[in-house]
Protein backbone atom coordinates (compact mmCIF):
# COMPACT_ATOMS: atom_id res chain seq x y z
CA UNK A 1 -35.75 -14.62 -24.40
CA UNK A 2 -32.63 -12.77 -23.23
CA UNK A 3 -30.04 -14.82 -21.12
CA UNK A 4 -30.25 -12.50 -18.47
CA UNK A 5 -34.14 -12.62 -18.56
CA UNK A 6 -34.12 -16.65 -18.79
CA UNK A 7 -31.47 -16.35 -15.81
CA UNK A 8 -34.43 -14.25 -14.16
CA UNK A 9 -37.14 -16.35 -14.86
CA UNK A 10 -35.80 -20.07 -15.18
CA UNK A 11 -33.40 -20.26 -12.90
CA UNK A 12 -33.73 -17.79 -10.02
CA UNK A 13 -37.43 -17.99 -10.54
CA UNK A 14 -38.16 -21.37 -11.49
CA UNK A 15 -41.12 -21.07 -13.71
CA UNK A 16 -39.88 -24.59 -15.10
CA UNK A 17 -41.04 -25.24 -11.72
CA UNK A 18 -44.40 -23.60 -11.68
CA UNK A 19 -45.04 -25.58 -15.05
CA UNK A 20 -44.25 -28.98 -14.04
CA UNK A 21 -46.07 -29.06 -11.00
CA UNK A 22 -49.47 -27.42 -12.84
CA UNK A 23 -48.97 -30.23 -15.41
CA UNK A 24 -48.92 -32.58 -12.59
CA UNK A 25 -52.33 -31.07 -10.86
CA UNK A 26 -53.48 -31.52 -14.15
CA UNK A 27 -52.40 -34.92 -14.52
CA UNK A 28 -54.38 -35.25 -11.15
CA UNK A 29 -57.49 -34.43 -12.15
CA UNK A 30 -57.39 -30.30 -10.29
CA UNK A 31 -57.98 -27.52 -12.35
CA UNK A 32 -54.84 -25.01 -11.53
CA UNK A 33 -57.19 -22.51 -13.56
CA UNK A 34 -60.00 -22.40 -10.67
CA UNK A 35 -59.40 -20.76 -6.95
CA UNK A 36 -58.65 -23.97 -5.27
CA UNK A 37 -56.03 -25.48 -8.06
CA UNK A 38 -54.25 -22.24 -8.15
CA UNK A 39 -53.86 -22.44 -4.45
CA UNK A 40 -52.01 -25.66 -4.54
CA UNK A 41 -50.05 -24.59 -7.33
CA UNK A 42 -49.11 -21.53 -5.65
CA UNK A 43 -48.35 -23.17 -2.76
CA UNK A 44 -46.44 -25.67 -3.83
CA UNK A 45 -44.16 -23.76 -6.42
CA UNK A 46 -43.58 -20.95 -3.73
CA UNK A 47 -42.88 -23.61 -0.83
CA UNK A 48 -40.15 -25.23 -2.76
CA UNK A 49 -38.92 -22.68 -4.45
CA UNK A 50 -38.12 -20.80 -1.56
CA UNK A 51 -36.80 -23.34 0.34
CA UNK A 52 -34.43 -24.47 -2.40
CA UNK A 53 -32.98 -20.74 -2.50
CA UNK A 54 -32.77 -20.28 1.36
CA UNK A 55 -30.93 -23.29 1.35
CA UNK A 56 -28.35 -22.68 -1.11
CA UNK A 57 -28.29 -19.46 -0.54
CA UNK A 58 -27.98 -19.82 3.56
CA UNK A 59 -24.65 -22.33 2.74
CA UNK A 60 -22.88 -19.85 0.38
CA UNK A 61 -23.29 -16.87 2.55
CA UNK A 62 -22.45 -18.99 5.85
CA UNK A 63 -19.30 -20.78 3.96
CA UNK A 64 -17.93 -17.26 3.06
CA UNK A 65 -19.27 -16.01 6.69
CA UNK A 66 -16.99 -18.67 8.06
CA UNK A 67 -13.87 -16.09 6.99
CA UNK A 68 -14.97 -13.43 8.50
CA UNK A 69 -15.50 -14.16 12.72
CA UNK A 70 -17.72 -11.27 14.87
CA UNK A 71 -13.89 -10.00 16.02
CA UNK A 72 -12.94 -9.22 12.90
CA UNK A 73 -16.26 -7.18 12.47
CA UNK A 74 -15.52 -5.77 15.36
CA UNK A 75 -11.78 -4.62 13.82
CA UNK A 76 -13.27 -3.05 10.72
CA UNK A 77 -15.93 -1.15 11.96
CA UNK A 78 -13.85 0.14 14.67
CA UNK A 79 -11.64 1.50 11.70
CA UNK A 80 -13.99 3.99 10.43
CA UNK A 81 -15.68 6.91 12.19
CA UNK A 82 -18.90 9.28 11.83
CA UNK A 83 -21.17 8.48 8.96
CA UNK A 84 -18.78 6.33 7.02
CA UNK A 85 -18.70 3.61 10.17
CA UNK A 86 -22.53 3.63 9.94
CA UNK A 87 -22.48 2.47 5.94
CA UNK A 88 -19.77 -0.01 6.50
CA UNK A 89 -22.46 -1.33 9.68
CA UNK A 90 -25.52 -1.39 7.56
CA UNK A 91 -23.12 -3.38 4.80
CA UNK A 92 -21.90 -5.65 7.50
CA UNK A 93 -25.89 -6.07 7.90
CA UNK A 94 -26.15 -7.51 4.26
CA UNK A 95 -24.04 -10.59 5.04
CA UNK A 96 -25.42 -11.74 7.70
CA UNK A 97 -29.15 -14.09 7.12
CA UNK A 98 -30.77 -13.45 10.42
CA UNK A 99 -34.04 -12.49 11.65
CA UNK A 100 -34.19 -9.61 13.76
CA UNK A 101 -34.07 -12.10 16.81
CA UNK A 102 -31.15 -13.33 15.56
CA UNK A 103 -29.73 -10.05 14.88
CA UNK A 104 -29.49 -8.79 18.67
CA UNK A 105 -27.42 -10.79 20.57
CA UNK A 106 -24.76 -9.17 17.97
CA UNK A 107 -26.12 -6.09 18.09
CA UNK A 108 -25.31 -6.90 22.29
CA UNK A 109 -22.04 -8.11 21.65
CA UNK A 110 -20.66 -5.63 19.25
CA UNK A 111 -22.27 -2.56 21.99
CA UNK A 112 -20.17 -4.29 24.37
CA UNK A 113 -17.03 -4.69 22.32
CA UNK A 114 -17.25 -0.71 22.68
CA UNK A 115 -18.27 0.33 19.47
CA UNK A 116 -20.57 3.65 19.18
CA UNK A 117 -24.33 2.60 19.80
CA UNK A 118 -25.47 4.43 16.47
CA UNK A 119 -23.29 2.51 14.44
CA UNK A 120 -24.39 -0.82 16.08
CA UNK A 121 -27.75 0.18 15.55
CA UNK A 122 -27.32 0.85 11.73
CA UNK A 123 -25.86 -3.51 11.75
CA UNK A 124 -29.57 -4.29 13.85
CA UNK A 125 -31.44 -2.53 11.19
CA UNK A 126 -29.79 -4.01 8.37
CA UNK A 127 -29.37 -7.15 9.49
CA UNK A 128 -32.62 -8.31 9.17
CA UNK A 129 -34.16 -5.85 6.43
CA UNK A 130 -31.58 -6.60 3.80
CA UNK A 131 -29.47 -9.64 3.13
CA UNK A 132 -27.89 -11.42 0.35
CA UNK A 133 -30.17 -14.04 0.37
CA UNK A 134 -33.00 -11.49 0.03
CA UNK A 135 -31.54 -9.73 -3.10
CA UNK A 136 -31.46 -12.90 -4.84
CA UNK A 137 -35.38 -14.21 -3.80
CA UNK A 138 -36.47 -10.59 -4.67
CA UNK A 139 -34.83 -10.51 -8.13
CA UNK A 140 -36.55 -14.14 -8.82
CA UNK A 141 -40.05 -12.66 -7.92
CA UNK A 142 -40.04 -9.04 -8.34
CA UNK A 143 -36.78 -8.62 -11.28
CA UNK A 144 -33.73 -6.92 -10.53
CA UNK A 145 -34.62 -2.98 -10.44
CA UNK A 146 -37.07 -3.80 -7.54
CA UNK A 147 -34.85 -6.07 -5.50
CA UNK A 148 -31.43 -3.39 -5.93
CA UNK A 149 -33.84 -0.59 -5.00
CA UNK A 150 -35.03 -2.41 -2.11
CA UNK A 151 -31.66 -2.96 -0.77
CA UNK A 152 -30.70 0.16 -1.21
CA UNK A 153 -33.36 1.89 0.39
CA UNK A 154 -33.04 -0.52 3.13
CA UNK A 155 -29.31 0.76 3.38
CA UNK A 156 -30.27 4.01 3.43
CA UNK A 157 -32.90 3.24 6.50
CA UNK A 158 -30.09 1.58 8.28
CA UNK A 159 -27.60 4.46 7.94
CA UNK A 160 -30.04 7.17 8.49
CA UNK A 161 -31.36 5.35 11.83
CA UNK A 162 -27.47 5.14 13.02
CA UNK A 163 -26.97 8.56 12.47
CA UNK A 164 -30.17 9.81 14.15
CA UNK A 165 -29.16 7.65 17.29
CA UNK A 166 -25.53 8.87 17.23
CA UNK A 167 -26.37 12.11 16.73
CA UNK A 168 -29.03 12.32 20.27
CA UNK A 169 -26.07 10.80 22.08
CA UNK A 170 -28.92 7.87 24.10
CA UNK A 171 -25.70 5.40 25.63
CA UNK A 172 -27.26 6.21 29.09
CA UNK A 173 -30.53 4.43 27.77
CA UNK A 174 -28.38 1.42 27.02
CA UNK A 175 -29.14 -1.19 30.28
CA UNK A 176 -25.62 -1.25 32.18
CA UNK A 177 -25.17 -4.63 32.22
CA UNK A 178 -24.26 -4.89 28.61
CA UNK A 179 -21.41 -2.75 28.67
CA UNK A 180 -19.85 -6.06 31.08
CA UNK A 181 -21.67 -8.34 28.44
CA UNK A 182 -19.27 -10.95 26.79
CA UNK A 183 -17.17 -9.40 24.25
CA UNK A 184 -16.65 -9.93 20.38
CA UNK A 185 -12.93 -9.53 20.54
CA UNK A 186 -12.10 -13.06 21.03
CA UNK A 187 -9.81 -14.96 18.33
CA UNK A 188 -12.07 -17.55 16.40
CA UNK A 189 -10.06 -20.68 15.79
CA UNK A 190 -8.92 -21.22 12.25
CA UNK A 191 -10.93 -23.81 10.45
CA UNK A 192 -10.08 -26.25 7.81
CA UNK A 193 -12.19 -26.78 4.53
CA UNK A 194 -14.07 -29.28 6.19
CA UNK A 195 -14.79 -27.88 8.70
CA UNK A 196 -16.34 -24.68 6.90
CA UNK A 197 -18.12 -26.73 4.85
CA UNK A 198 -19.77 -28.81 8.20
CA UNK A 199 -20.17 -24.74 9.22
CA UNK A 200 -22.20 -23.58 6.59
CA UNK A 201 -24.04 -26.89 6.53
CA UNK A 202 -25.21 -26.82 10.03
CA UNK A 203 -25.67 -23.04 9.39
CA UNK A 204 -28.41 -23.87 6.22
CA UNK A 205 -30.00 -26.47 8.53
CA UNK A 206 -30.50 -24.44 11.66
CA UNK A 207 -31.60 -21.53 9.01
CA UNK A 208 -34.41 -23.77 7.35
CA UNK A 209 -35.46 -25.46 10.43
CA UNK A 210 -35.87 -21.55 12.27
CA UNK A 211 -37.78 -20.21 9.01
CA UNK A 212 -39.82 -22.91 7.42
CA UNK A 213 -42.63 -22.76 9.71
CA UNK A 214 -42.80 -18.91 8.55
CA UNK A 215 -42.48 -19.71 4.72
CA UNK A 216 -45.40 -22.30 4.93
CA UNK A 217 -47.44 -19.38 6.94
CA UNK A 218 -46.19 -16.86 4.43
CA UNK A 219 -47.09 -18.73 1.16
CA UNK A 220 -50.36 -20.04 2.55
CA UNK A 221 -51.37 -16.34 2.80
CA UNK A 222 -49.99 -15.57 -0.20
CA UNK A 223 -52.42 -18.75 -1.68
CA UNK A 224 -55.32 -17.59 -0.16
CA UNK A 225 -54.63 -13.49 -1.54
CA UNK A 226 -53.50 -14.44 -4.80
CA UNK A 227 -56.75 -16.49 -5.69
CA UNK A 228 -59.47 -15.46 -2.99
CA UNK A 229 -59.21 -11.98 -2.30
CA UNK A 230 -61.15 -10.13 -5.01
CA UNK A 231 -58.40 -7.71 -6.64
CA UNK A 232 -60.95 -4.43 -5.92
CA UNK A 233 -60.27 -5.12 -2.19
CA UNK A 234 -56.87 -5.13 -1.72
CA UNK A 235 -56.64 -1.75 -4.72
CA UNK A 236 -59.21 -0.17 -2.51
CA UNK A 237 -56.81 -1.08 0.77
CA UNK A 238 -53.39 -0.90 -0.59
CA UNK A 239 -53.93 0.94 -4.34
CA UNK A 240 -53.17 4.47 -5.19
CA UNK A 241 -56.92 4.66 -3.79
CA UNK A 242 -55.87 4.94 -1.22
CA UNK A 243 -53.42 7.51 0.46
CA UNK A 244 -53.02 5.71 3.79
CA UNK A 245 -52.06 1.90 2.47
CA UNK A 246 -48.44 3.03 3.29
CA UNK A 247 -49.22 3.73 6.72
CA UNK A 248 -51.99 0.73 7.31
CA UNK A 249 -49.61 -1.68 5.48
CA UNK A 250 -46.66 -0.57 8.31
CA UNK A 251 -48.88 -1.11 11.44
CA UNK A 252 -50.40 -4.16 10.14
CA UNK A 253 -46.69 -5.30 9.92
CA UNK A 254 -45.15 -4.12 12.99
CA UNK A 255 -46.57 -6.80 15.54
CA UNK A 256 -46.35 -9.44 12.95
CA UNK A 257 -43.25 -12.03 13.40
CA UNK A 258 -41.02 -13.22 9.74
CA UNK A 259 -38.79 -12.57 8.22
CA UNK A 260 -37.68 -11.82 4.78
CA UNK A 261 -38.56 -15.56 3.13
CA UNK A 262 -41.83 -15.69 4.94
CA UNK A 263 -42.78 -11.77 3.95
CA UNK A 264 -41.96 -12.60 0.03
CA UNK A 265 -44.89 -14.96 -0.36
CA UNK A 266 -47.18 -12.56 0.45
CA UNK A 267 -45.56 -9.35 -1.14
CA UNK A 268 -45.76 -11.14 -4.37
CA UNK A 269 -49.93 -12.06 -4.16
CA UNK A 270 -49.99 -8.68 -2.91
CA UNK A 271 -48.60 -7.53 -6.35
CA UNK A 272 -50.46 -8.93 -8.36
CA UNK A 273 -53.46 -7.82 -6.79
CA UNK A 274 -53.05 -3.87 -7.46
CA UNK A 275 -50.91 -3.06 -4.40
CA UNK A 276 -48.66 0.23 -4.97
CA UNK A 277 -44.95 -1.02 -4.90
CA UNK A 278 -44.12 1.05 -1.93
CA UNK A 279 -46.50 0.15 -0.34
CA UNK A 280 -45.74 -3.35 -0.76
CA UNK A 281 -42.42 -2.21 0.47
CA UNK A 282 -43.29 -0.70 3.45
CA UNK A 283 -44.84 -4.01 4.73
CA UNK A 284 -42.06 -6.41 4.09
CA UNK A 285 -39.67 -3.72 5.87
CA UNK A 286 -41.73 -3.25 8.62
CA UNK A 287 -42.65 -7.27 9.21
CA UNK A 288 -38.52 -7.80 9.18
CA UNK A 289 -37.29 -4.86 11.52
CA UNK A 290 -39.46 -4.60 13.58
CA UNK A 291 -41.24 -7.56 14.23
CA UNK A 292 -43.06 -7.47 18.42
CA UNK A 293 -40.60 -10.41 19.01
CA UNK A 294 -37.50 -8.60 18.37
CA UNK A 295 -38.83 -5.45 20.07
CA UNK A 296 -39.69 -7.51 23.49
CA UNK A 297 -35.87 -8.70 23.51
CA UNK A 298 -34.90 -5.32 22.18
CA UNK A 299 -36.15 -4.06 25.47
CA UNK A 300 -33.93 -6.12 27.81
CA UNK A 301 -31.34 -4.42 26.74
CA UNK A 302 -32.12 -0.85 26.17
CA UNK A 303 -34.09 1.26 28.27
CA UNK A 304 -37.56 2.60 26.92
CA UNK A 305 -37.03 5.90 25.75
CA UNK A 306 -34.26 4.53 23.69
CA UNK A 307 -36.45 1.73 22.11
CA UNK A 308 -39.18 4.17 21.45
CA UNK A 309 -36.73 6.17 19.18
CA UNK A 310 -35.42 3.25 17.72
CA UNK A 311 -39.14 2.01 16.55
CA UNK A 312 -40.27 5.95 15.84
CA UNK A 313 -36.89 6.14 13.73
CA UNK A 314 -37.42 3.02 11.84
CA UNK A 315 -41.43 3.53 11.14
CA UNK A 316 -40.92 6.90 9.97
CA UNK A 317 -37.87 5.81 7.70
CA UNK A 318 -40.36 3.06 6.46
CA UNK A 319 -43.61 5.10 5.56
CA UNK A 320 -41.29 7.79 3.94
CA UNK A 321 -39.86 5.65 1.44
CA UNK A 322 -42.97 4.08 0.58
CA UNK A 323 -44.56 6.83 -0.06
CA UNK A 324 -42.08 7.86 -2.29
CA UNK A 325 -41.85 4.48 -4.02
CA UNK A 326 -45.22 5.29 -4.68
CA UNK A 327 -44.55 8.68 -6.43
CA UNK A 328 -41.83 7.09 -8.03
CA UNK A 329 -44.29 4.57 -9.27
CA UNK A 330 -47.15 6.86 -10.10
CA UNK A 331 -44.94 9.40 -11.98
CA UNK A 332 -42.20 6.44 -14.22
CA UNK A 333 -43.73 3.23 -14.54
């Protein structure tokens, strides 16, 4: 075994993991070969796995977050202009581990601050869809070419919903009281080490104690696909098979409320059971951005026809690239 591969597998992906607690089902007197025993097992490896990488993961990101204050978002993006403001946006996304809940009372803030609504819009696509703390789960589950591919087509989403926005010129659909919305600009206290470490602490805490309930909804589903669903159903649903499972898999994940920890679970049980890669894809994206949740609070603060573009935008976006995926899949791999 390679070191990057055991990096892959043992430590990102814990399969060390996955042994010790089948040896301990064993031990118990459960057979992790039948449906029921490789539910636990599933369950249990996923659970913990999961939450051990949110949490480390959530502390990192927050302790380095702890540098950089909204404000000083505010000052970069309002560097750059056209297209080039919408990248840095969607990158600014990647940094920040919220839901899509979480993700709009920025998305508010930063709209007030003054900065142009399609480049705000490109940081509340992002936001959500692709994170740090994503690329790492995805490479433990999925290996490294999936997990850079999904960020980047998640960029790519973001960007391309900006520009669409910017481009149709909707501020009038923006409700008026947000332009007199608190602002972004305000200097953030400097902090000692201690204090950033308290940060990103309390950050990890209010993180796990937000998502858990999701990840123990996520994984049971993924228990119950990846050891009760016969494979020929979900192939016949979401396989090549089938030339709608990119479009099914997006409106079955549309009204649905998780976010990327929670969605992972089930991506991976979907997976193994035959499902095309894009379309696999297509779900998780459309679970994370555009969740009913997010829309409903969405909604306070833009007015409808502006929400409808911003939902048309991001559904078409999604159902594009997994179709593709699938091509890509079909034709190289």
């Amino acid at each position: 075994m390679g070191i990057w591969q055991f990096f892959q597998n043992e430590i990102l992906g814990m399969k060390w993991l996955n042994r010790l607690i089948g040896s301990g089902l064993l031990t118990l007197g459960l057979d992790t070969e039948g449906r029921l025993g490789g539910s636990v097992q599933f369950f249990f490896y996923d659970v913990i796995k999961i939450t051990v990488l949110l949490c480390f993961l959530i502390f990192i990101i927050s302790y380095i977050q702890s540098y950089f204050p909204p404000e000083w978002s505010k000052r970069i993006l309002g560097r750059f202009h056209g297209m080039g403001a919408n990248i840095i946006s969607a990158l600014l996304g990647t940094v920040t581990p919220f839901c899509s809940c979480s993700s709009i009372p920025l998305f508010i803030g930063f709209t007030s601050a003054g900065l142009p609504l399609g480049v705000t819009f490109s940081f509340l696509i992002s936001s959500p869809m692709v994170d740090l703390g994503s690329l790492v789960l995805l490479m433990s589950i999925f290996g490294a070419k999936v997990a850079v591919i999904y960020v980047l087509v998640g960029l790519a989403i973001a960007v391309a919903g900006g520009t669409v926005i910017e481009k149709l010129r909707m501020e009038r659909y923006v409700e008026s009281f947000i332009f007199s919305a608190g602002r972004v600009d305000m200097e953030s206290p400097d902090l000692t080490q201690t204090e950033r470490v308290q940060y990103a602490k309390e950050q990890a805490a209010s993180t796990f104690k937000k998502v858990f309930p999701y990840i123990l909804i996520g994984v049971g589903i993924g228990a119950v696909i990846h050891n009760w669903i016969p494979e020929s159903w979900i192939s016949a649903v979401l396989g090549s098979g089938n030339p709608l499972g990119v479009f099914l898999a997006a409106l079955v994940g549309i009204p649905m409320y998780a976010d990327i920890f929670g969605t992972i679970p089930v991506a991976e049980a979907l997976l193994a059971k035959g499902a095309q890669l894009g379309t696999i894809l297509s779900f998780m994206m459309a679970v994370t951005t555009l969740s009913l949740p997010s829309v409903i609070m969405l909604r306070k603060a833009v007015k409808p026809k502006l929400l409808a573009l911003f939902i048309g935008v991001c559904t078409a976006g999604i159902i594009l690239v997994g179709y593709l995926f699938n091509i890509f899949q079909f034709l190289f791999i």
